[in-house]
N, C-alpha and C. Protein backbone atom coordinates (compact mmCIF):
# COMPACT_ATOMS: atom_id res chain seq x y z
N UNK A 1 79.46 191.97 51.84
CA UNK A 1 79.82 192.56 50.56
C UNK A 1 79.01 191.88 49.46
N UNK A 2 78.29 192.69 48.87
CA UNK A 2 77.18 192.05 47.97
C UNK A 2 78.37 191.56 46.68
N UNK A 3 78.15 190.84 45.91
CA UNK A 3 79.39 190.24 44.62
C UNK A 3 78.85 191.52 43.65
N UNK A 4 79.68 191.86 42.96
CA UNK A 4 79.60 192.55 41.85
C UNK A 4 79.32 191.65 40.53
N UNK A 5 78.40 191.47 39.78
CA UNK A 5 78.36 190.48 38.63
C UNK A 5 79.26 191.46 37.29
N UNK A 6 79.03 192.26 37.25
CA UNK A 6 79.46 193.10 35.82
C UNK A 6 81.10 192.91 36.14
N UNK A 7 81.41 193.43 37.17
CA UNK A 7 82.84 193.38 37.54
C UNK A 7 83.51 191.73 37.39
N UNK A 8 82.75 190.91 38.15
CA UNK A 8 83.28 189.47 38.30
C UNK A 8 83.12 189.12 36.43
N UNK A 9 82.39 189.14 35.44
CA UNK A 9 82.20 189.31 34.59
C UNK A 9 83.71 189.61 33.45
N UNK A 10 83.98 190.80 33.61
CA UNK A 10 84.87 191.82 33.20
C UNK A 10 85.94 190.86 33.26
N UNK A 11 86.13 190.57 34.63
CA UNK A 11 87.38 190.06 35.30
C UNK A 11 87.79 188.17 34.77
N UNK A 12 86.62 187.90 34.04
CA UNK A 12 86.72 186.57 33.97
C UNK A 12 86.42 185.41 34.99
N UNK A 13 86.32 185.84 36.23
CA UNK A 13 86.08 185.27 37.38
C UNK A 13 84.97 184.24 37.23
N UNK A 14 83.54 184.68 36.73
CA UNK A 14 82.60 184.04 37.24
C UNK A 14 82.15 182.23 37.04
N UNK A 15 83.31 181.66 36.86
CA UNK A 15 83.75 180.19 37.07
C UNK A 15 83.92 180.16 38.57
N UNK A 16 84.87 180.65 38.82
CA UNK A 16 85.55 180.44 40.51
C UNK A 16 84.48 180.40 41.51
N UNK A 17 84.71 179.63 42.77
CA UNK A 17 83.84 179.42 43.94
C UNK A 17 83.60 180.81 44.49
N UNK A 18 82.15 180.96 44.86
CA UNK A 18 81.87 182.52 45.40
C UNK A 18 82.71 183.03 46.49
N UNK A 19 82.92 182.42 47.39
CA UNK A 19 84.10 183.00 48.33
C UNK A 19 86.17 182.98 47.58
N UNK A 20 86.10 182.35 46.34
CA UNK A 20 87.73 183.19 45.95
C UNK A 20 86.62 184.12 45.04
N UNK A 21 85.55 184.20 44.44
CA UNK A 21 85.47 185.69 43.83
C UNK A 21 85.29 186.65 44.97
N UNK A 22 84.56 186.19 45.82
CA UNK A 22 84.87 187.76 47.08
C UNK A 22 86.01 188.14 47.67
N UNK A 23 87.30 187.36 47.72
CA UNK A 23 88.42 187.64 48.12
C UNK A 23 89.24 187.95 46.97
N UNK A 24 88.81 187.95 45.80
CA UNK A 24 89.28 188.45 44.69
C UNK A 24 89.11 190.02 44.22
N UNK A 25 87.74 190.14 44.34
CA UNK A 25 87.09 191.57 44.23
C UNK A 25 87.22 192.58 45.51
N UNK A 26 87.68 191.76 46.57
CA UNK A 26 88.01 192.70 47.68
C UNK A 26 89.57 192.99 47.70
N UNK A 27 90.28 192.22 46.97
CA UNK A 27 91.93 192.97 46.39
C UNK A 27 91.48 193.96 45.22
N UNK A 28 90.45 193.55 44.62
CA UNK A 28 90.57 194.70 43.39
C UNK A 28 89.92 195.76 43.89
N UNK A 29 89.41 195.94 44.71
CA UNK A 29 88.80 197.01 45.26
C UNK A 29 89.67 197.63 46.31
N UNK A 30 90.37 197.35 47.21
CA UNK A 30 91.90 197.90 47.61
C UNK A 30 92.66 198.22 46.34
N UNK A 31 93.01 197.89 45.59
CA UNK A 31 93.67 198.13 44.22
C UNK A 31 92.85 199.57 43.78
N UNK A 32 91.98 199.14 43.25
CA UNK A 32 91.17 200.59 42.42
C UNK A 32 91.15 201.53 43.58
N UNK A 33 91.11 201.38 44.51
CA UNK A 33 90.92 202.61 45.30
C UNK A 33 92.44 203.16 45.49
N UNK A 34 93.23 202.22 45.34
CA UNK A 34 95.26 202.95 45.42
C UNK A 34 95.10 203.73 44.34
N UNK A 35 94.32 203.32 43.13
CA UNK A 35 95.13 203.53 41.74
C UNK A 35 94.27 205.47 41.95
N UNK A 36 92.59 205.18 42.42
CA UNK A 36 92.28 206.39 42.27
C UNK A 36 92.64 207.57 43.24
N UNK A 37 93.19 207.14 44.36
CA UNK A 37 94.05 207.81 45.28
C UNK A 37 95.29 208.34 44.64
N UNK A 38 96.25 207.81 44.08
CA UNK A 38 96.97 208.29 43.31
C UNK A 38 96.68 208.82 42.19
N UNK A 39 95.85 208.95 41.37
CA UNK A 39 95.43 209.93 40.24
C UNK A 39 94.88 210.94 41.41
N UNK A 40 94.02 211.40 42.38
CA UNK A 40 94.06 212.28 43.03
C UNK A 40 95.26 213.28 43.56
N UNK A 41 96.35 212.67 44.19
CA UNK A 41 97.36 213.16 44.55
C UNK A 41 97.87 213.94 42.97
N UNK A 42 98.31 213.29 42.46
CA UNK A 42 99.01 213.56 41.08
C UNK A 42 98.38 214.82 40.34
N UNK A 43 97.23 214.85 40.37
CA UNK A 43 95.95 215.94 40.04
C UNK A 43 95.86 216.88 40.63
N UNK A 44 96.30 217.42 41.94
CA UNK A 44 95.82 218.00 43.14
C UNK A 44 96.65 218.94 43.40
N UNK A 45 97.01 220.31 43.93
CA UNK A 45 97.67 220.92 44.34
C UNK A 45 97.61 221.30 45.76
N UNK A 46 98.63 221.59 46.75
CA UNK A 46 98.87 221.36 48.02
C UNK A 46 97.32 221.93 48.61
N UNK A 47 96.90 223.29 48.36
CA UNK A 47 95.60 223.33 48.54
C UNK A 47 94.66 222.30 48.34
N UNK A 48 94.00 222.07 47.18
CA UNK A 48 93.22 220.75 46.96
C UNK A 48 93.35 219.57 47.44
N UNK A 49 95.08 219.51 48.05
CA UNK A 49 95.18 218.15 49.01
C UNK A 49 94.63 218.14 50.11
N UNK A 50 94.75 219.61 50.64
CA UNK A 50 94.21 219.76 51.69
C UNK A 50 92.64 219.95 51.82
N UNK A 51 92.11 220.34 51.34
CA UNK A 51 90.78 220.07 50.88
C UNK A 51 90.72 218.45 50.73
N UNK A 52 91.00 218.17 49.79
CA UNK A 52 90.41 216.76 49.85
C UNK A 52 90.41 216.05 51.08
N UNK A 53 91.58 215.94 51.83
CA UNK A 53 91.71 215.05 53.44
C UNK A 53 90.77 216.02 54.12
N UNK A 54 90.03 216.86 54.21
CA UNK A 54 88.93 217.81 54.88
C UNK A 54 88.09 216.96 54.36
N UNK A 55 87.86 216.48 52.84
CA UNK A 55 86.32 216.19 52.23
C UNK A 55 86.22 214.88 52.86
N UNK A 56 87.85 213.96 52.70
CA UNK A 56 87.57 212.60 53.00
C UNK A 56 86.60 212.35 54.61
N UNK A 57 87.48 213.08 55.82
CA UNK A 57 87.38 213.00 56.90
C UNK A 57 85.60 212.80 56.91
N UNK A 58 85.07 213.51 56.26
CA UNK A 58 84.00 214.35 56.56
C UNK A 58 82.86 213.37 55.59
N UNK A 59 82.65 212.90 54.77
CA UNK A 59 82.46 211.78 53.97
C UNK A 59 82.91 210.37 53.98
N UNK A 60 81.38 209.80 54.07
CA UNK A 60 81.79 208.15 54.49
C UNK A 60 81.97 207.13 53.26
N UNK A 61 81.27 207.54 52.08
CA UNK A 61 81.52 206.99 50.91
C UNK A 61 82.78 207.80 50.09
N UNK A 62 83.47 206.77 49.37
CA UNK A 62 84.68 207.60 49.06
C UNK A 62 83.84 207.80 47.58
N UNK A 63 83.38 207.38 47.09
CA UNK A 63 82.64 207.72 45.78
C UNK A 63 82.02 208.85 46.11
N UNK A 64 81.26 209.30 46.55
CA UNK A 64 80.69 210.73 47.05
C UNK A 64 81.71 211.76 47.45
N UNK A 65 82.57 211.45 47.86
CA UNK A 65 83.91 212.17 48.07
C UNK A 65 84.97 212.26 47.47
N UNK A 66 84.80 211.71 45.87
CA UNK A 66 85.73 212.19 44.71
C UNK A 66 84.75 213.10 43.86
N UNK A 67 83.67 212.62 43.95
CA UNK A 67 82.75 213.14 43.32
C UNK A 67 82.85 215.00 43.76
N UNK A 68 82.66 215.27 44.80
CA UNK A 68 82.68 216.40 45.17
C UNK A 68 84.28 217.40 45.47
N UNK A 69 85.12 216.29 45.51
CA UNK A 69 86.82 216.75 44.88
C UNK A 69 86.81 217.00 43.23
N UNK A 70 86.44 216.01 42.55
CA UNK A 70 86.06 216.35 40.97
C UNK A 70 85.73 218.00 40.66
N UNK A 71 84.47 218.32 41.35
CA UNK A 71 84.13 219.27 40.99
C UNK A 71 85.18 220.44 41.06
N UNK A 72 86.49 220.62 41.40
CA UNK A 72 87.00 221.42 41.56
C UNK A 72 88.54 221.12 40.92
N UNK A 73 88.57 220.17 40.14
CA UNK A 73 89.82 219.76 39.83
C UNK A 73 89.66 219.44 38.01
N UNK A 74 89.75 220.32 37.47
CA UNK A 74 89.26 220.01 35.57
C UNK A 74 89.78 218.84 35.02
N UNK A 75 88.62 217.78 34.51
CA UNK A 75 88.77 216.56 34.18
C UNK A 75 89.33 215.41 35.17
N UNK A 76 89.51 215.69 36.10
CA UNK A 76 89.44 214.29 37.21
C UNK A 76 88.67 213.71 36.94
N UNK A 77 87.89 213.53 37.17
CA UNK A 77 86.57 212.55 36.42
C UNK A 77 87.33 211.95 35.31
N UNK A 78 87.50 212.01 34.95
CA UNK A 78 87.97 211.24 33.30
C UNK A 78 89.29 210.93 33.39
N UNK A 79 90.27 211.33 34.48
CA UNK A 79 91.66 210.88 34.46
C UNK A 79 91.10 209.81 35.29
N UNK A 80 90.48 209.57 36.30
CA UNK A 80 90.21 208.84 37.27
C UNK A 80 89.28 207.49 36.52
N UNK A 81 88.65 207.79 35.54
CA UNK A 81 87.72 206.33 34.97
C UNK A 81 89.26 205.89 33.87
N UNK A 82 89.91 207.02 33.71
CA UNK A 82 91.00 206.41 32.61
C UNK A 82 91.68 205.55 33.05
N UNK A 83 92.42 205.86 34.27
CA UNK A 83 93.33 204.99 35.58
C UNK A 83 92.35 204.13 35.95
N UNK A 84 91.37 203.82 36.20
CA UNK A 84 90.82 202.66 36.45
C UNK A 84 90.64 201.61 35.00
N UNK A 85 90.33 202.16 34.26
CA UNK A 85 89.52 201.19 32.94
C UNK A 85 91.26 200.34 32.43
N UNK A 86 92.47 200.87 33.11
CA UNK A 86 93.66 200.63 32.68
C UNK A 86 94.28 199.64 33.60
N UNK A 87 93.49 199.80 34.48
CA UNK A 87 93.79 199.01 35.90
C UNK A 87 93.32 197.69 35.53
N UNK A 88 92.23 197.83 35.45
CA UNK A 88 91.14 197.03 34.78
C UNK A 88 91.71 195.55 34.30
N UNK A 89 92.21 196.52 32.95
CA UNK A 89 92.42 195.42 32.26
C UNK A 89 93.58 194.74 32.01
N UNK A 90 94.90 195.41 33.26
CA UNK A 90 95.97 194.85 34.06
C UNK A 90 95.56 193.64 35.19
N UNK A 91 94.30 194.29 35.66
CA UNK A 91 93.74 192.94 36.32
C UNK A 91 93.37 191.46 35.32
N UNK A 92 92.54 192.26 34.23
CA UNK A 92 92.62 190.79 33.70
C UNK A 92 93.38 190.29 32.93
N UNK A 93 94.28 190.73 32.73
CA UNK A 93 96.09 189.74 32.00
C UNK A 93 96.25 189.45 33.03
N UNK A 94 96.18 189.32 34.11
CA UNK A 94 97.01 188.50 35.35
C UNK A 94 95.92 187.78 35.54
N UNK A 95 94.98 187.89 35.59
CA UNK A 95 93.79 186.67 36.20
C UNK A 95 93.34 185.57 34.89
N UNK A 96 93.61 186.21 33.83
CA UNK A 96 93.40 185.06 32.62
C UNK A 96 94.56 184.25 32.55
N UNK A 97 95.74 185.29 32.84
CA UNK A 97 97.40 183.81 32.65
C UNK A 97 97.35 183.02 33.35
């Protein structure tokens, strides 16, 4: 897992020893991917759910595979950077206290 600098950055991290920032950024990355899984569901109607678990199966990057759920769901894209940028910065009130 290559380190993310912008992210470790964001997060306040880039003090900490490189292996707790990779076990750090690999909870926030389980995390962001719950939070954008659930803005999917929430967004989605039983059709489009079903579609989407078709797109996931079928797609190995999940970024390429919201990307192409987006296209069919008005403003996902933007609920989905909203729920993250909120996540975000729930991550860093807990990592600065």
């Amino acid at each position: 897992m290559k380190l993310d600098s912008t992210l470790i950055q964001t997060l306040g991290i880039g003090s900490l020893p490189e292996a707790e920032q990779r076990a750090i950024l690999e909870k926030v990355d389980r995390r962001l991917e719950q939070v954008v899984m659930r803005v999917l569901v929430e967004n989605c109607s039983d059709d489009e759910a079903r579609d989407m678990q078709d797109i996931l199966k079928q797609e190995k990057n999940l970024e390429d595979a919201i990307a192409e759920i987006a296209l069919g769901v008005p403003r996902l894209a933007e609920k989905i950077e909203f729920a993250v940028a909120q996540e975000i910065g729930k991550l860093q009130t807990v990592l600065k206290g």
